[in-house]
C-alpha atoms as a PDB file:
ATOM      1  CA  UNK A   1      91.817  81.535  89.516  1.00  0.00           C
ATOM      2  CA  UNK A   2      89.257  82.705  91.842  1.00  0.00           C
ATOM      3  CA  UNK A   3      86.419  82.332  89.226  1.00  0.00           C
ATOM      4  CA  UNK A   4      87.249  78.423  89.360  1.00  0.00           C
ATOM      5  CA  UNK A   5      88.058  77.831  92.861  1.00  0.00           C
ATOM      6  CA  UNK A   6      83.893  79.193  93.306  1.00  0.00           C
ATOM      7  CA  UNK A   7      82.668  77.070  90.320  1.00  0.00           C
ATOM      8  CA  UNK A   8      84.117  73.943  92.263  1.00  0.00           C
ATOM      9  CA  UNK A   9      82.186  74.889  95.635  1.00  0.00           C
ATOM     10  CA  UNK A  10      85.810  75.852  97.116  1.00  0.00           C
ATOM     11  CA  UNK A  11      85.906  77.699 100.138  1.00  0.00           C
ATOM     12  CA  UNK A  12      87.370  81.040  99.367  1.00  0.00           C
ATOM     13  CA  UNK A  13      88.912  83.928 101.249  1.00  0.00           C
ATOM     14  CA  UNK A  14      89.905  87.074  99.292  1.00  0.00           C
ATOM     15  CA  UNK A  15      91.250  90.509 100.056  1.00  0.00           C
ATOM     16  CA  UNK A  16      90.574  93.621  98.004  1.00  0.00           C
ATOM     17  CA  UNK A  17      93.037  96.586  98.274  1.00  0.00           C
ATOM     18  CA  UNK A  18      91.311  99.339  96.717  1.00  0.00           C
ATOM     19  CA  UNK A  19      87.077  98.425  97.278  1.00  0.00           C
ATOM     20  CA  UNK A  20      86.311 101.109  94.937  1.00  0.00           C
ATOM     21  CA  UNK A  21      82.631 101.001  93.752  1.00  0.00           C
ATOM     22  CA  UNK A  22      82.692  97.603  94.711  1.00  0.00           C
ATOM     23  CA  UNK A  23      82.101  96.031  91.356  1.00  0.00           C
ATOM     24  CA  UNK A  24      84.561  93.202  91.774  1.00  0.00           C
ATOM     25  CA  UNK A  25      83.260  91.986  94.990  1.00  0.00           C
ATOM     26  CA  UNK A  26      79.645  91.748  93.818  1.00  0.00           C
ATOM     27  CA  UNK A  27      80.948  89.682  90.371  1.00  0.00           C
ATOM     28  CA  UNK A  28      82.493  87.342  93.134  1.00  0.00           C
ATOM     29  CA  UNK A  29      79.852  87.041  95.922  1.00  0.00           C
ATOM     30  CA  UNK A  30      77.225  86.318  92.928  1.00  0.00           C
ATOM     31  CA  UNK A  31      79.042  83.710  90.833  1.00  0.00           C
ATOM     32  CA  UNK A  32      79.567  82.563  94.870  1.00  0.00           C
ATOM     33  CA  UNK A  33      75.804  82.273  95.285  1.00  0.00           C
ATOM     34  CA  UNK A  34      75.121  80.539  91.776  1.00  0.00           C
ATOM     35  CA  UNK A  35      77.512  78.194  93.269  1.00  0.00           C
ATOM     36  CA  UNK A  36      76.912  77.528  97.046  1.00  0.00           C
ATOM     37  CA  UNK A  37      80.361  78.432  97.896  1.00  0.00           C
ATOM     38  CA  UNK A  38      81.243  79.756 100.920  1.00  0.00           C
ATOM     39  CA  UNK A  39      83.440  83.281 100.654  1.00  0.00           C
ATOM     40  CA  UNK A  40      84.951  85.882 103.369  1.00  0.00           C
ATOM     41  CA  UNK A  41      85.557  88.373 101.019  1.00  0.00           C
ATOM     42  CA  UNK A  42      87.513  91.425 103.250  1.00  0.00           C
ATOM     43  CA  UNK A  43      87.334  94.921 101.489  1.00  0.00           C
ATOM     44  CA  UNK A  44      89.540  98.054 102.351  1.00  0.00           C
ATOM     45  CA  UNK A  45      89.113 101.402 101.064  1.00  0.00           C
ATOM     46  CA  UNK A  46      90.183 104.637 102.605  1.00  0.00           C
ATOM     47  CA  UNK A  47      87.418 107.172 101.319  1.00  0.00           C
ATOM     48  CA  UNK A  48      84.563 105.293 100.393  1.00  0.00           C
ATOM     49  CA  UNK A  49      82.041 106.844  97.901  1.00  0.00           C
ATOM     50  CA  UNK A  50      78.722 107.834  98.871  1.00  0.00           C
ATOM     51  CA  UNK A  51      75.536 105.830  98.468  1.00  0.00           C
ATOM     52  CA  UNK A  52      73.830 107.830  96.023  1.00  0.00           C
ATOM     53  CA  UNK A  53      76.751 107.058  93.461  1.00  0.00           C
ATOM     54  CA  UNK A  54      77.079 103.287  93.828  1.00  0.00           C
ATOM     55  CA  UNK A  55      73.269 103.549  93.551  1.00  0.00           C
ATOM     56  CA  UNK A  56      73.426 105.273  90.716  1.00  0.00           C
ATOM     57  CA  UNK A  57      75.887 102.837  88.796  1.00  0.00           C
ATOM     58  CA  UNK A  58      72.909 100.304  88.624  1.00  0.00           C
ATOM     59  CA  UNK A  59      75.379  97.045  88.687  1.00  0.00           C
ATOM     60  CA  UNK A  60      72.880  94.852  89.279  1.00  0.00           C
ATOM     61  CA  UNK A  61      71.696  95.088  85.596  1.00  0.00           C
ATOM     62  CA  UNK A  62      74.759  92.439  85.401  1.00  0.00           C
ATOM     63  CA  UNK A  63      74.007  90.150  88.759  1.00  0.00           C
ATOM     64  CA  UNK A  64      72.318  86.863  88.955  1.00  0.00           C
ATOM     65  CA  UNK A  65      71.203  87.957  92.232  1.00  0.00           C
ATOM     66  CA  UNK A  66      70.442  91.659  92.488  1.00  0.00           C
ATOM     67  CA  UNK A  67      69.548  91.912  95.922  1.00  0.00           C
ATOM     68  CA  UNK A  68      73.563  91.637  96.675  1.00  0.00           C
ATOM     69  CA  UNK A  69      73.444  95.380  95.192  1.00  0.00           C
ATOM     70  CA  UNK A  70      70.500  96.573  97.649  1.00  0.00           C
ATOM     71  CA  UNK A  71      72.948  94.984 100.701  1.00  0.00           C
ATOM     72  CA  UNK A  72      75.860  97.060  99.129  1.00  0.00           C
ATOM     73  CA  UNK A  73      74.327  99.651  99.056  1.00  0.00           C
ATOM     74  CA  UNK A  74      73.064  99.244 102.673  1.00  0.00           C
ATOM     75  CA  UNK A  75      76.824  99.352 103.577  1.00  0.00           C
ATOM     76  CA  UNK A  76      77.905 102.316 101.448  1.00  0.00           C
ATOM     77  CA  UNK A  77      74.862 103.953 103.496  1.00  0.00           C
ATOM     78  CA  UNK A  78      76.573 103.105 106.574  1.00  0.00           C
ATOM     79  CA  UNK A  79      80.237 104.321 105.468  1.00  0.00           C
ATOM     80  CA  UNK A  80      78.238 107.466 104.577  1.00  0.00           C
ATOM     81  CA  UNK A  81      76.868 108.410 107.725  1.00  0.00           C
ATOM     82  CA  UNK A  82      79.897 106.856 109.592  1.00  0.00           C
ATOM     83  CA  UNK A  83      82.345 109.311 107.548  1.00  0.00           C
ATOM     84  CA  UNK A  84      79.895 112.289 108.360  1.00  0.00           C
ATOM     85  CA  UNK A  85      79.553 111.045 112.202  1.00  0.00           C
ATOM     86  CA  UNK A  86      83.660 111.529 112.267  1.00  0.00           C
ATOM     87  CA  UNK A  87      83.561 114.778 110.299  1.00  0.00           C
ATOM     88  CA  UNK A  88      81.702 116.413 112.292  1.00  0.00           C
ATOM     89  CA  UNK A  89      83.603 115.105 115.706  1.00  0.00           C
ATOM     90  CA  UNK A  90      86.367 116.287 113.846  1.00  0.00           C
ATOM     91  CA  UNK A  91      85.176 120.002 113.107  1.00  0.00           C
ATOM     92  CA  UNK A  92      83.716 119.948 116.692  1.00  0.00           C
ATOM     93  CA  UNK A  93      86.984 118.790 118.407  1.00  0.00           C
ATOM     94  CA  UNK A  94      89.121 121.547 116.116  1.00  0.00           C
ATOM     95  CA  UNK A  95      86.919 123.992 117.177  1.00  0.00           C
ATOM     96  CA  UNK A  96      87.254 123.398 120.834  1.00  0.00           C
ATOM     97  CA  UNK A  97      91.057 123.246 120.612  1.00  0.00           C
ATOM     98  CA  UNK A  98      91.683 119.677 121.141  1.00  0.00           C
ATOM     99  CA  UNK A  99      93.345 117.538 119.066  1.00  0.00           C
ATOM    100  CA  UNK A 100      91.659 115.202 117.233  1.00  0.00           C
ATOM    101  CA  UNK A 101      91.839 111.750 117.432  1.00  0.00           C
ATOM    102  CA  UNK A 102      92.302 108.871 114.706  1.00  0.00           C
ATOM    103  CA  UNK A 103      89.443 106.659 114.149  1.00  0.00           C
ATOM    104  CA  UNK A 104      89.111 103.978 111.525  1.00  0.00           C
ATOM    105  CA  UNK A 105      85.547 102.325 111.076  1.00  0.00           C
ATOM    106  CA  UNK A 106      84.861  98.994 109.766  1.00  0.00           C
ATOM    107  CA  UNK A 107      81.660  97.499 108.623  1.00  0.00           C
ATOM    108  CA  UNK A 108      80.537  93.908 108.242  1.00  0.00           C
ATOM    109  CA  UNK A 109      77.631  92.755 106.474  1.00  0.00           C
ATOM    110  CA  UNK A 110      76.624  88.802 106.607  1.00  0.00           C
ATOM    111  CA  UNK A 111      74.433  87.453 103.049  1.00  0.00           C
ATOM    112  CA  UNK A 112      73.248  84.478 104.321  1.00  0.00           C
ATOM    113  CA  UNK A 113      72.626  81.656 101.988  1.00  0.00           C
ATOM    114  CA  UNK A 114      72.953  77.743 102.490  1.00  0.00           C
ATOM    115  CA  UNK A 115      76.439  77.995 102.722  1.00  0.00           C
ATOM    116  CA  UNK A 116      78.609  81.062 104.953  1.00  0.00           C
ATOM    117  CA  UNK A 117      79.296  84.041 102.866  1.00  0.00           C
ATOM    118  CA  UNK A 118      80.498  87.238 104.596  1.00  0.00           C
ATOM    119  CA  UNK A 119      81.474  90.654 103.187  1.00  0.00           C
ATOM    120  CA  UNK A 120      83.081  92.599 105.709  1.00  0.00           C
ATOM    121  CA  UNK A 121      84.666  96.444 104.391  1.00  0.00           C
ATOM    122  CA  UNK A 122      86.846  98.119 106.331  1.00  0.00           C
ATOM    123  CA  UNK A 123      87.424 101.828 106.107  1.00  0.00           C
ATOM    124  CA  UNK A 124      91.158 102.453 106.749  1.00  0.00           C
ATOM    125  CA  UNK A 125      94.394 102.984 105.576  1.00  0.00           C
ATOM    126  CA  UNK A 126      95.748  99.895 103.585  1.00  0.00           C
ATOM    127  CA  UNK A 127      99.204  99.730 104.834  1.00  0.00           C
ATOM    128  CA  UNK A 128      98.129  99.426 108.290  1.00  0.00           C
ATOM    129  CA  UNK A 129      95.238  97.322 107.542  1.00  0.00           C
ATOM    130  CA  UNK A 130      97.809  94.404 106.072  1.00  0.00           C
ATOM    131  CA  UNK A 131     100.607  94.897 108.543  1.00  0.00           C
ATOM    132  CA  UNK A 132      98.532  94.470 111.214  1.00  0.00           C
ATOM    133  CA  UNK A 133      95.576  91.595 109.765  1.00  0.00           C
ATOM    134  CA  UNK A 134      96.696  88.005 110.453  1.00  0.00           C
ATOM    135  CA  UNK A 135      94.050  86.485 108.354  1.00  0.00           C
ATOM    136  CA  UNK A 136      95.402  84.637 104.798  1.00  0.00           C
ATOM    137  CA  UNK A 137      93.888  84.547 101.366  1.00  0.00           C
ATOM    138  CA  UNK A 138      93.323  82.543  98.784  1.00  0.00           C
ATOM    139  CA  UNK A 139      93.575  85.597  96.565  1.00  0.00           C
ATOM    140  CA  UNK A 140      94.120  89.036  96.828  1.00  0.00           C
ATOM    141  CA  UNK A 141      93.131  91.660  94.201  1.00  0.00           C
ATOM    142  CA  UNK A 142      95.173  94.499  94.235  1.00  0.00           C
ATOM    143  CA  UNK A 143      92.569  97.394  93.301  1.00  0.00           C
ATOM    144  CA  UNK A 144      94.119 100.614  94.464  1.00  0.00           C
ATOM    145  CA  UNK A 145      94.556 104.108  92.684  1.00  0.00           C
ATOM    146  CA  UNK A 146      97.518 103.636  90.450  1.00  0.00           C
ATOM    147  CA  UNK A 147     101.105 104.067  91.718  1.00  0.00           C
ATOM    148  CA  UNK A 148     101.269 107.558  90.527  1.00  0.00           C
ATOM    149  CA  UNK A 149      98.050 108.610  92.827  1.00  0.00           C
ATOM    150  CA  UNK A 150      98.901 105.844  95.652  1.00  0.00           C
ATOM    151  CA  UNK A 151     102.926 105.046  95.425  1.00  0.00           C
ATOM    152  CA  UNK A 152     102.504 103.045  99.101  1.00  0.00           C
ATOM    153  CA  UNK A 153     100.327 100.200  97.968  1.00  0.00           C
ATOM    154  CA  UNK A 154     102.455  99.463  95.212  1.00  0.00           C
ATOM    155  CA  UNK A 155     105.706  99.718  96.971  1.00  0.00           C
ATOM    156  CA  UNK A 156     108.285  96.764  97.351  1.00  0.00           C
ATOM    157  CA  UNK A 157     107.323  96.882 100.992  1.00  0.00           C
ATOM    158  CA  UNK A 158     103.695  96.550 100.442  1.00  0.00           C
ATOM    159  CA  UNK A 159     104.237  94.106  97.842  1.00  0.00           C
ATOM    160  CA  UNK A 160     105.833  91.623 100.602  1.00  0.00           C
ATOM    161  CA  UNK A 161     103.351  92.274 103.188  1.00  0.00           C
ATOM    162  CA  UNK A 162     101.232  91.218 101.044  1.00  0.00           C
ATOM    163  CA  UNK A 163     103.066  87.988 100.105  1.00  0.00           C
ATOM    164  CA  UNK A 164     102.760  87.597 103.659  1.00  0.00           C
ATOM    165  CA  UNK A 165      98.863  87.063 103.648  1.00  0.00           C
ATOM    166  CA  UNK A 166      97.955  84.653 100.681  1.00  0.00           C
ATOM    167  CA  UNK A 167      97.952  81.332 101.381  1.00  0.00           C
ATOM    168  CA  UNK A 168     100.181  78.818  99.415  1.00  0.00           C
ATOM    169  CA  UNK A 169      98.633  78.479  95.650  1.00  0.00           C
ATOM    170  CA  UNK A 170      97.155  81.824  96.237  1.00  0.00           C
ATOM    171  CA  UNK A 171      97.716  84.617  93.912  1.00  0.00           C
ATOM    172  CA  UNK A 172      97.263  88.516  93.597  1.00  0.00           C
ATOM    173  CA  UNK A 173      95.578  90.060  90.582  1.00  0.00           C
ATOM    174  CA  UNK A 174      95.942  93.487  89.390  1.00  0.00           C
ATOM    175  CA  UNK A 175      94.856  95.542  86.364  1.00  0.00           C
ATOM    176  CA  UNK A 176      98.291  97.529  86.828  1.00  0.00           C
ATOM    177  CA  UNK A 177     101.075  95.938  84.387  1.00  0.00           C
ATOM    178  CA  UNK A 178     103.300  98.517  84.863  1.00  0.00           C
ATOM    179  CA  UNK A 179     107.502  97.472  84.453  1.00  0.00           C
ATOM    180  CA  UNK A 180     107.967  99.042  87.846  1.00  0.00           C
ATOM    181  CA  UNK A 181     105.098  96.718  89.630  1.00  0.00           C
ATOM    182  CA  UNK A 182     106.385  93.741  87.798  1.00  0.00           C
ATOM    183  CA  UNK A 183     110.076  94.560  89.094  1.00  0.00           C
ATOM    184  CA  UNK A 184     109.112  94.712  91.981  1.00  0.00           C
ATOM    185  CA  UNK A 185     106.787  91.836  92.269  1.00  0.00           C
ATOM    186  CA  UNK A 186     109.680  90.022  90.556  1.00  0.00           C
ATOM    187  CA  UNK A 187     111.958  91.502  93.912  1.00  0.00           C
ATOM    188  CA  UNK A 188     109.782  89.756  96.487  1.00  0.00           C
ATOM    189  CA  UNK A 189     109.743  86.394  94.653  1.00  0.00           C
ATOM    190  CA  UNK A 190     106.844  86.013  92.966  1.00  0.00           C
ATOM    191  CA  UNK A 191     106.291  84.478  89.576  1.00  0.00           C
ATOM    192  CA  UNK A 192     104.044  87.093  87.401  1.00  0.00           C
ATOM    193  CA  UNK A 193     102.191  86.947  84.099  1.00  0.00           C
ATOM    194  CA  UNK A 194     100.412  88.839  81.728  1.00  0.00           C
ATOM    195  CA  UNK A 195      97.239  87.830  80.797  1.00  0.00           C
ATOM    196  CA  UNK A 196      94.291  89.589  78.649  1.00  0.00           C
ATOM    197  CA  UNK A 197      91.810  92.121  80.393  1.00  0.00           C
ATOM    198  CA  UNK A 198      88.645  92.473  80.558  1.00  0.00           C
ATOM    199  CA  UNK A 199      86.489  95.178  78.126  1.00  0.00           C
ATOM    200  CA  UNK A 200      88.433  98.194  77.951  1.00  0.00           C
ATOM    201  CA  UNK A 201      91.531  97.034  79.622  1.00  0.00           C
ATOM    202  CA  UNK A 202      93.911  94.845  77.253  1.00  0.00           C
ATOM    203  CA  UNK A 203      96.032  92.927  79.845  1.00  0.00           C
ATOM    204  CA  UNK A 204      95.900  91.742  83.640  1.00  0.00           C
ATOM    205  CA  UNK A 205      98.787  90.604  86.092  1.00  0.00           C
ATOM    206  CA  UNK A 206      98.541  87.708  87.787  1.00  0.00           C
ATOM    207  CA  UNK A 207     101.306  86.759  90.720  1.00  0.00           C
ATOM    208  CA  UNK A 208     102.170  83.394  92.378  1.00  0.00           C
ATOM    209  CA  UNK A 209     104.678  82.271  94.598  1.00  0.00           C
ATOM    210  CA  UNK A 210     106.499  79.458  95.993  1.00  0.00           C
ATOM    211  CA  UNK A 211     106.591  79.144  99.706  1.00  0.00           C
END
């Protein structure tokens, strides 16, 4: 579990499919600080929300260190005006009669402490994000809309790219317990169990695998 790998100091990598309103990664990167443990925590979301509703969440009632909120919030700020920059490219190309082209942004933000912690989010498409990234985790949570809204990050294929990126004794975590996500987590070889959720969510899934 990732909570224990940071309570022992362990150097941890972790991908988040689905960054949402970033709520898991600031539960992480603070139990990271209490801890002095070094984290690359990579985010990917494909329509980020704006600033003024992350802001207006007020997570960092529930943080150790609030100021990882402010730099959060610094980012969303960033996505914000970043999605707005390519909007209006966008409009401007249409109007001219060209065609426009795809973009995908990404955004890094460094919280420096004693030890190396970096957040980096990356605003694209999560399919291509993992087929292309060569990087492996320690643990991946798999946070995307459920497979009704977003069938592609919970199909068999995505499920095995992912395999691809953990590291051996990593394992992927996802509030979706679903028969269809086990089956096919079950397809690709990994080993998955229920386990109870947190407030308002009565179980978990947590996948391993054997390499």
């Amino acid at each position: 579990m990732v909570e224990s790998r940071l309570e022992n100091g362990s150097a941890t990598n972790i991908l988040e499919i689905g960054f949402g309103l970033g709520l898991n990664c600031l539960l992480t990167l603070d139990l990271a600080i209490t801890n002095q443990c070094p984290v690359n925590y990579v985010g990917v979301e494909h329509q980020p929300i704006d600033a003024d509703t992350f802001k207006s969440l007020k997570f960092d009632r529930w943080l150790q260190h609030p100021k990882l909120f402010d730099a959060l919030c610094g980012i969303f700020k960033k996505m914000e005006s970043a999605s707005l920059a390519e909007s209006q490219r966008v409009t401007m190309q249409t109007s001219s009669g060209a065609t426009p082209a795809s973009s995908d942004n990404k955004f890094s933000y460094v919280w420096s402490t004693e030890n190396s912690m970096e957040l980096s989010v990356h605003v694209t498409d999560a399919t291509t994000f993992v087929s292309a990234t060569n990087h492996l985790f320690d643990a991946i949570y798999l946070d995307a809309f459920s497979p009704d809204v977003n069938p592609e990050c919970w199909s068999d294929e995505f499920i095995a790219q992912l395999k691809r990126c953990l590291k051996p004794g990593g394992y992927l975590a996802t509030y979706c317990v679903k028969g269809a996500l086990r089956r096919s987590l079950a397809r690709s070889g990994w080993d998955v169990q229920k386990f109870p959720g947190p407030n308002g969510k009565r179980e978990v899934l947590r996948a391993t695998y054997s390499h």
